[in-house]
N, C-alpha and C. Protein backbone atom coordinates (compact mmCIF):
# COMPACT_ATOMS: atom_id res chain seq x y z
N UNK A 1 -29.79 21.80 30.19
CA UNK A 1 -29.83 20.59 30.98
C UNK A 1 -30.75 19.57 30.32
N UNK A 2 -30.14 18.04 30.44
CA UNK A 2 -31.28 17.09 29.71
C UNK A 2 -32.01 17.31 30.28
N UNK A 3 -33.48 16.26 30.30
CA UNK A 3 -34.52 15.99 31.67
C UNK A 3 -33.89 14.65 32.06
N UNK A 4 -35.17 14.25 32.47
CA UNK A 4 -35.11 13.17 33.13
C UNK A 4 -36.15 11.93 32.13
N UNK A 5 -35.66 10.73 31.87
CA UNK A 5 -35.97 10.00 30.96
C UNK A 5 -37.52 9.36 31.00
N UNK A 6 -38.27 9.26 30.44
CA UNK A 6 -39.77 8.82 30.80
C UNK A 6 -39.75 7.49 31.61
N UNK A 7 -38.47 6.53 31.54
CA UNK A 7 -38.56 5.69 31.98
C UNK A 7 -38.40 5.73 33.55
N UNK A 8 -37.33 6.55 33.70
CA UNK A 8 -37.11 7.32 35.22
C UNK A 8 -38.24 7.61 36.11
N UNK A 9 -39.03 8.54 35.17
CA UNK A 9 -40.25 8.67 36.03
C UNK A 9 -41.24 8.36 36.56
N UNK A 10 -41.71 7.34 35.44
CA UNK A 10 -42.93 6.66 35.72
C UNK A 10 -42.09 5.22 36.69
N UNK A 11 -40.72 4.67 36.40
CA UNK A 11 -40.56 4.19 37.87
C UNK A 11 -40.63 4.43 38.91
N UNK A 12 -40.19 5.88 39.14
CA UNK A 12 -40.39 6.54 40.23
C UNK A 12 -41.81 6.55 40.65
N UNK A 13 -42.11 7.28 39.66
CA UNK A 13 -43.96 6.95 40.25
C UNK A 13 -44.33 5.82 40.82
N UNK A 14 -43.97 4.56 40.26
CA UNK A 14 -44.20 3.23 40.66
C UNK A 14 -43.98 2.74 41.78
N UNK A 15 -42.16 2.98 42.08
CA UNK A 15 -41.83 2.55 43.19
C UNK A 15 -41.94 2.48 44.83
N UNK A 16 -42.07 1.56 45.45
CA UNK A 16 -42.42 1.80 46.77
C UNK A 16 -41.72 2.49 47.02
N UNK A 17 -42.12 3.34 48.29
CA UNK A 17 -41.17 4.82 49.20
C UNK A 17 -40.80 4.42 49.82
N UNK A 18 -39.69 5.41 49.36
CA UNK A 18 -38.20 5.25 50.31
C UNK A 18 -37.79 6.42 50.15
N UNK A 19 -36.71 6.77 51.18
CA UNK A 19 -35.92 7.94 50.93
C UNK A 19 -35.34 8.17 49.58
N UNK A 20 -34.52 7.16 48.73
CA UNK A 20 -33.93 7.28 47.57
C UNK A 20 -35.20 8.14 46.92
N UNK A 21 -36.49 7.43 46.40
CA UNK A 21 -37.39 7.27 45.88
C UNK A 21 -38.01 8.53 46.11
N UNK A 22 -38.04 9.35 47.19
CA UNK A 22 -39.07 10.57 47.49
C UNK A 22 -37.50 11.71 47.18
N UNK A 23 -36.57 11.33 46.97
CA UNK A 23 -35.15 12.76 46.14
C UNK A 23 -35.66 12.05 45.23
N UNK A 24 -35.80 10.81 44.42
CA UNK A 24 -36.07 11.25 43.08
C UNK A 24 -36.89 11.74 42.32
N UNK A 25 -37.89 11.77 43.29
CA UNK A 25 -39.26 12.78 43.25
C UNK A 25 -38.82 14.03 43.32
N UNK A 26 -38.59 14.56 44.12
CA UNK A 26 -38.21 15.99 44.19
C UNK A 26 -37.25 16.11 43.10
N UNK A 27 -35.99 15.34 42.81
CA UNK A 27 -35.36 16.26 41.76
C UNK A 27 -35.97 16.28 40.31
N UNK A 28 -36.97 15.15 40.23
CA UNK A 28 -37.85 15.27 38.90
C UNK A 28 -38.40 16.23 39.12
N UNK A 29 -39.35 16.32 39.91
CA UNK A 29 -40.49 18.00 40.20
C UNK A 29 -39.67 19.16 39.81
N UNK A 30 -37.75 19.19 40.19
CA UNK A 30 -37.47 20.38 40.63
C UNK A 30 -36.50 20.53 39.53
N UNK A 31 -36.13 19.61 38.29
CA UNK A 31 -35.48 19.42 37.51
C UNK A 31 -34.06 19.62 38.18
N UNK A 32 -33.58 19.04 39.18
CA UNK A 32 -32.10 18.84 39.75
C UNK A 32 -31.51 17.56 38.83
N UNK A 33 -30.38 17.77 38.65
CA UNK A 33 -29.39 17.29 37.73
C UNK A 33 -28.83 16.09 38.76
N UNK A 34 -28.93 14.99 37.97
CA UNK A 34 -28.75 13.77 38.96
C UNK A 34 -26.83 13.84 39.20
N UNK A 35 -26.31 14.06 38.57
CA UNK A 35 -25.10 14.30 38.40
C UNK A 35 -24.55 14.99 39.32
N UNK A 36 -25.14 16.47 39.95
CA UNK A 36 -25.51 17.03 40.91
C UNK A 36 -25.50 16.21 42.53
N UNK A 37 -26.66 15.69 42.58
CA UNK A 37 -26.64 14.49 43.65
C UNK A 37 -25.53 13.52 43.61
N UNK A 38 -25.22 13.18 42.46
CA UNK A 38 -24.35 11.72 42.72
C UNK A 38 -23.04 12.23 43.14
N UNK A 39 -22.45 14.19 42.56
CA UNK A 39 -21.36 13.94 43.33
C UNK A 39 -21.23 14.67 44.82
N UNK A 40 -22.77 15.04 45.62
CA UNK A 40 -22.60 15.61 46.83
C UNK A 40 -22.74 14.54 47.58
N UNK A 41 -23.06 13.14 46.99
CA UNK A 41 -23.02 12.12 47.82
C UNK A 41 -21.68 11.05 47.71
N UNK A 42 -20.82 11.49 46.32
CA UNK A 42 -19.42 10.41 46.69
C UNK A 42 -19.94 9.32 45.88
N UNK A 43 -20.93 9.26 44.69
CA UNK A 43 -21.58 8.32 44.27
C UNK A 43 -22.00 8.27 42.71
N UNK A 44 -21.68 6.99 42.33
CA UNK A 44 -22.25 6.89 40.53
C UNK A 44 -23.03 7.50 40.37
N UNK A 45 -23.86 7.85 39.06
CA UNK A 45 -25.10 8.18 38.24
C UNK A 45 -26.16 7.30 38.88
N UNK A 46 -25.68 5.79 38.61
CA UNK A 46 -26.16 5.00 38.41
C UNK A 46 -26.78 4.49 39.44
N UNK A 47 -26.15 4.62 40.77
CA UNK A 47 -26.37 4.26 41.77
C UNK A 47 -27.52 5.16 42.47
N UNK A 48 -27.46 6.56 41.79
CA UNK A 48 -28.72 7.24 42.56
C UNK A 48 -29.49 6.95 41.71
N UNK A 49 -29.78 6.88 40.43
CA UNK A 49 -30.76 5.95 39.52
C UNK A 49 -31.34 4.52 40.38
N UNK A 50 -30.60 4.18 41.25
CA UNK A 50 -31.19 2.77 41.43
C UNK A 50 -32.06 3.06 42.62
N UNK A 51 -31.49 3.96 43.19
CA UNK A 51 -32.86 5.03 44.49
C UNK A 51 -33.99 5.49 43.95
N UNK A 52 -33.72 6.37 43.19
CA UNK A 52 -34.94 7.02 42.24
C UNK A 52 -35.87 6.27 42.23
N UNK A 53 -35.59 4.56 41.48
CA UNK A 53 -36.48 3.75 41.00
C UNK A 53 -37.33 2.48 41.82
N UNK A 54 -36.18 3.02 43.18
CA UNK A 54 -36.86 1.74 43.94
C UNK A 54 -35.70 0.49 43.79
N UNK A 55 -34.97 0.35 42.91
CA UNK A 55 -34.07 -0.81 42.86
C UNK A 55 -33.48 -1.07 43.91
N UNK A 56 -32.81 -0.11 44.53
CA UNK A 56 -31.65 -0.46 45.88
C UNK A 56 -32.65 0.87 46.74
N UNK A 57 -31.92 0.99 48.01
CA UNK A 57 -32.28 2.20 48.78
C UNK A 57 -30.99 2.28 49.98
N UNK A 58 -30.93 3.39 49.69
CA UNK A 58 -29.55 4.60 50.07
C UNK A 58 -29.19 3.82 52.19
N UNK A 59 -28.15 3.72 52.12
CA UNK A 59 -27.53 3.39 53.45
C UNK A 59 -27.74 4.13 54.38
N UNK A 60 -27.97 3.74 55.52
CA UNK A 60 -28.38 4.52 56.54
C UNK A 60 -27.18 5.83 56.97
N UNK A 61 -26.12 5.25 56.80
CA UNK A 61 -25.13 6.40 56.53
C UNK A 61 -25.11 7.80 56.16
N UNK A 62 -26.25 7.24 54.59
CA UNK A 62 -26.37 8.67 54.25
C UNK A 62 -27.16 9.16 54.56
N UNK A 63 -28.56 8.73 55.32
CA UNK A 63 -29.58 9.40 55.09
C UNK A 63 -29.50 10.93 55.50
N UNK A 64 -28.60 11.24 56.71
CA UNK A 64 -28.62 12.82 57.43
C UNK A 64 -28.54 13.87 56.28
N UNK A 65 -27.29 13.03 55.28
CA UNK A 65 -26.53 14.17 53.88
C UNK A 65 -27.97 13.98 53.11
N UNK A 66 -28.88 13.13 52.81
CA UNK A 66 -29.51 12.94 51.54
C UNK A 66 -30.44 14.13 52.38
N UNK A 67 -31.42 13.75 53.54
CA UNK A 67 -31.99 14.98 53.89
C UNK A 67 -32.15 16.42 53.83
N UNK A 68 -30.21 16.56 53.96
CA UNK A 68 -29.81 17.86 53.70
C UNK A 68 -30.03 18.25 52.36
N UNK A 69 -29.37 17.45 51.74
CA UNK A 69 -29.78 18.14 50.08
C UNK A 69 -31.27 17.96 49.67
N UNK A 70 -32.20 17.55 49.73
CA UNK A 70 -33.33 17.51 49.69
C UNK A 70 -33.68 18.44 50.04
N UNK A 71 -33.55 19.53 51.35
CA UNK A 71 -33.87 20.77 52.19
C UNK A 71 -33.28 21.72 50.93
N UNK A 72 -32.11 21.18 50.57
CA UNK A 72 -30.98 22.29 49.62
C UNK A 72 -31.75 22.62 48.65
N UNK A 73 -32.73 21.70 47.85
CA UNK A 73 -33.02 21.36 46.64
C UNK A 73 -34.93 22.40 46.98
N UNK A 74 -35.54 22.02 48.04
CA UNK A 74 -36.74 22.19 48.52
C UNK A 74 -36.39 24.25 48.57
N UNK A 75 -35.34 24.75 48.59
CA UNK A 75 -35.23 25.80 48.47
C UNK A 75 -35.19 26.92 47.46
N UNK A 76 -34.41 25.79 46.17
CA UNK A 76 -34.51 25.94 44.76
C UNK A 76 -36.04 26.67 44.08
């Protein structure tokens, strides 16, 4: 598995919290494969990249599913 890119992280570090922002914490900590997330959510790479970093933040829609996998991932 790649990692996760230095630039990824230290945005993450940066970014104000949010739900996107605290999975992309955990899947950095837990080395989860973003690819992984993007297709249990129906969603680009790119677009959970923009959570991770703080750019956008995830629709209220998803939050119940993002929770869940977060629990999924917190088990790992």
């Amino acid at each position: 598995m790649r990692g996760y890119s230095q630039f990824i992280i230290e945005a993450n570090e940066n970014a104000e919290r949010s739900l996107g922002v605290d999975l992309g914490a955990l899947c950095i900590n837990k080395r989860y494969p973003v690819t992984k997330v993007a297709e249990k959510l129906s969603m680009s790479r790119q677009g959970i990249y923009d959570w991770f970093t703080g750019k956008s933040k995830p629709a209220k829609s998803k939050e119940e599913l993002i929770k869940s996998i977060m629990r999924e991932i917190n088990e790992l």
